[in-house]
N, C-alpha and C. Protein backbone atom coordinates (compact mmCIF):
# COMPACT_ATOMS: atom_id res chain seq x y z
N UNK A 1 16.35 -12.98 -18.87
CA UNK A 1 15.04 -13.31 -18.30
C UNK A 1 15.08 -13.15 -16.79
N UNK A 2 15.95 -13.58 -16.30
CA UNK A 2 16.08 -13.29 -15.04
C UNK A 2 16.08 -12.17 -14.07
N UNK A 3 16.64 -11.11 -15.22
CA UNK A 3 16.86 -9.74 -14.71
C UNK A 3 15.35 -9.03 -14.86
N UNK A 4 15.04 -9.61 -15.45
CA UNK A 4 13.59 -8.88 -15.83
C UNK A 4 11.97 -9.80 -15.02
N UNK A 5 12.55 -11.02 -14.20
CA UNK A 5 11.84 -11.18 -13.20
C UNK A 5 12.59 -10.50 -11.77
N UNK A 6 13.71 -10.57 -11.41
CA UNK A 6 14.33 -9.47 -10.47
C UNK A 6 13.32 -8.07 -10.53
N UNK A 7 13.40 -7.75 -11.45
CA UNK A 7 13.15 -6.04 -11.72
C UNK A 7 11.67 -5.85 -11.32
N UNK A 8 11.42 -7.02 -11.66
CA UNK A 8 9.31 -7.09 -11.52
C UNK A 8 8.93 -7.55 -10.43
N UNK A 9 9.90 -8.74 -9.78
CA UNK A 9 9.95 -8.48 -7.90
C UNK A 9 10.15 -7.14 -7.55
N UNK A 10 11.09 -6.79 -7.84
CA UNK A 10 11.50 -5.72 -7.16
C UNK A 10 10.17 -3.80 -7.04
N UNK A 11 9.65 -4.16 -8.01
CA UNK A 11 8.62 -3.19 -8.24
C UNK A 11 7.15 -3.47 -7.77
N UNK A 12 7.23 -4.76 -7.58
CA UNK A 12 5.89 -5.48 -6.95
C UNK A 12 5.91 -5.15 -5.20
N UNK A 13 7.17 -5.53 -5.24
CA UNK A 13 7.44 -4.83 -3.76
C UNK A 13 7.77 -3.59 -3.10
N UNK A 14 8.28 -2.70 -4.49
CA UNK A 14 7.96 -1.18 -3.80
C UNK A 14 6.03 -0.63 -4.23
N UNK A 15 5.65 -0.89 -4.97
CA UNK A 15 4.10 -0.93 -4.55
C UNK A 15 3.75 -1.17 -3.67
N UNK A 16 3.99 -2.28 -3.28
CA UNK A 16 2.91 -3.09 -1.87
C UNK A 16 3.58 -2.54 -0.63
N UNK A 17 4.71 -1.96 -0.79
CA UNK A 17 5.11 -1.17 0.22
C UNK A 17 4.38 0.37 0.38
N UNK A 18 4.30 1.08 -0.82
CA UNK A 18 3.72 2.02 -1.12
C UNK A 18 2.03 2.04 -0.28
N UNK A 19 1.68 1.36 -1.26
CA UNK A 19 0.11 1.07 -0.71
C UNK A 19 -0.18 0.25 1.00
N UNK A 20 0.94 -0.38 1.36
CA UNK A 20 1.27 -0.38 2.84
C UNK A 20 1.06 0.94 3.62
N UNK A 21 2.07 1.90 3.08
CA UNK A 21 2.35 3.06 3.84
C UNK A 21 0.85 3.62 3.48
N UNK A 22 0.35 3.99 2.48
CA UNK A 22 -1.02 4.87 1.99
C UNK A 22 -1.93 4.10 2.74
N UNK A 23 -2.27 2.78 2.78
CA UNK A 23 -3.08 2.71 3.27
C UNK A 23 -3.34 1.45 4.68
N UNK A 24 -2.76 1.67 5.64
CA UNK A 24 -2.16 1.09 7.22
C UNK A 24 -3.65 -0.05 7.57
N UNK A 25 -3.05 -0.95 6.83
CA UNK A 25 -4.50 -2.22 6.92
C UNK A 25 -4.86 -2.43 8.74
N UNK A 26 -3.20 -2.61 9.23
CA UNK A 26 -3.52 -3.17 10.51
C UNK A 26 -4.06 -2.34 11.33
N UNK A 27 -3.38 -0.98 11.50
CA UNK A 27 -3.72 0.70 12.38
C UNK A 27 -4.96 0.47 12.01
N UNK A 28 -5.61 0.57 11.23
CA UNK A 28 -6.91 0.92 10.75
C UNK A 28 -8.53 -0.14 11.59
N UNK A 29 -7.90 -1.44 11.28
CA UNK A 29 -8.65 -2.38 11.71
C UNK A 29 -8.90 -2.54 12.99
N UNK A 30 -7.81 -2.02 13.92
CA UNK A 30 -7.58 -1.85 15.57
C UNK A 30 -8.35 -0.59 15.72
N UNK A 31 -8.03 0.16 15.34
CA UNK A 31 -8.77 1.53 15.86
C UNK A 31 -10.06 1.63 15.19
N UNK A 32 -10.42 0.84 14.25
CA UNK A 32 -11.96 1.04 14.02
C UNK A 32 -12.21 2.37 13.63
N UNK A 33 -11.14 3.39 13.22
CA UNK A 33 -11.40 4.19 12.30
C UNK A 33 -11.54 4.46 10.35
N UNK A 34 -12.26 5.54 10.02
CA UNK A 34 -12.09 5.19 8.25
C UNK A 34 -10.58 5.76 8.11
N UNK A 35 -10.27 4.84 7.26
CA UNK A 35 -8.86 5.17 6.47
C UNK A 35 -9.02 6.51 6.32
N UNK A 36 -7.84 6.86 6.12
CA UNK A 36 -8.01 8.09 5.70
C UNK A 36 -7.54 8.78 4.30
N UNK A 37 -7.60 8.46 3.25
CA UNK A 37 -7.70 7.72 2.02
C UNK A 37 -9.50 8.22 2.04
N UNK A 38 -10.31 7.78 2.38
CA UNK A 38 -11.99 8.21 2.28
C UNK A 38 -12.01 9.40 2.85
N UNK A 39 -11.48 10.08 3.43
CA UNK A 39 -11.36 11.62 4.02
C UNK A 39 -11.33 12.45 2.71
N UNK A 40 -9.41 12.00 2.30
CA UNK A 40 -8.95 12.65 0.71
C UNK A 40 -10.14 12.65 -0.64
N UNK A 41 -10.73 11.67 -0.25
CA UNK A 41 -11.61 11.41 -1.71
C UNK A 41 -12.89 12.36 -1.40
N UNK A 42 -13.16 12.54 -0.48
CA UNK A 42 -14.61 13.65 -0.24
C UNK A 42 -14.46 15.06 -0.26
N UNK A 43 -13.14 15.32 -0.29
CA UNK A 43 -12.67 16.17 -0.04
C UNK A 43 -12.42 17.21 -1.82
């Protein structure tokens, strides 16, 4: 059981790292520009 909450930390946190990198909450909010993530999707 243990190994299999390890494993599900461990994947919870390369996501939220993932979606960190894809999508830069703080850069974004300072510069008052659109993500750029809404660029890709119109595109």
């Amino acid at each position: 059981m243990s190994k299999v909450l390890a494993a599900a930390v461990i994947v919870v946190l390369v996501v939220i790292a993932a979606l960190w990198m894809m999508f830069p909450l703080d850069q974004s909010a300072e510069s008052g520009q659109p993500p750029p993530h809404a660029i890709d999707q119109s595109e």
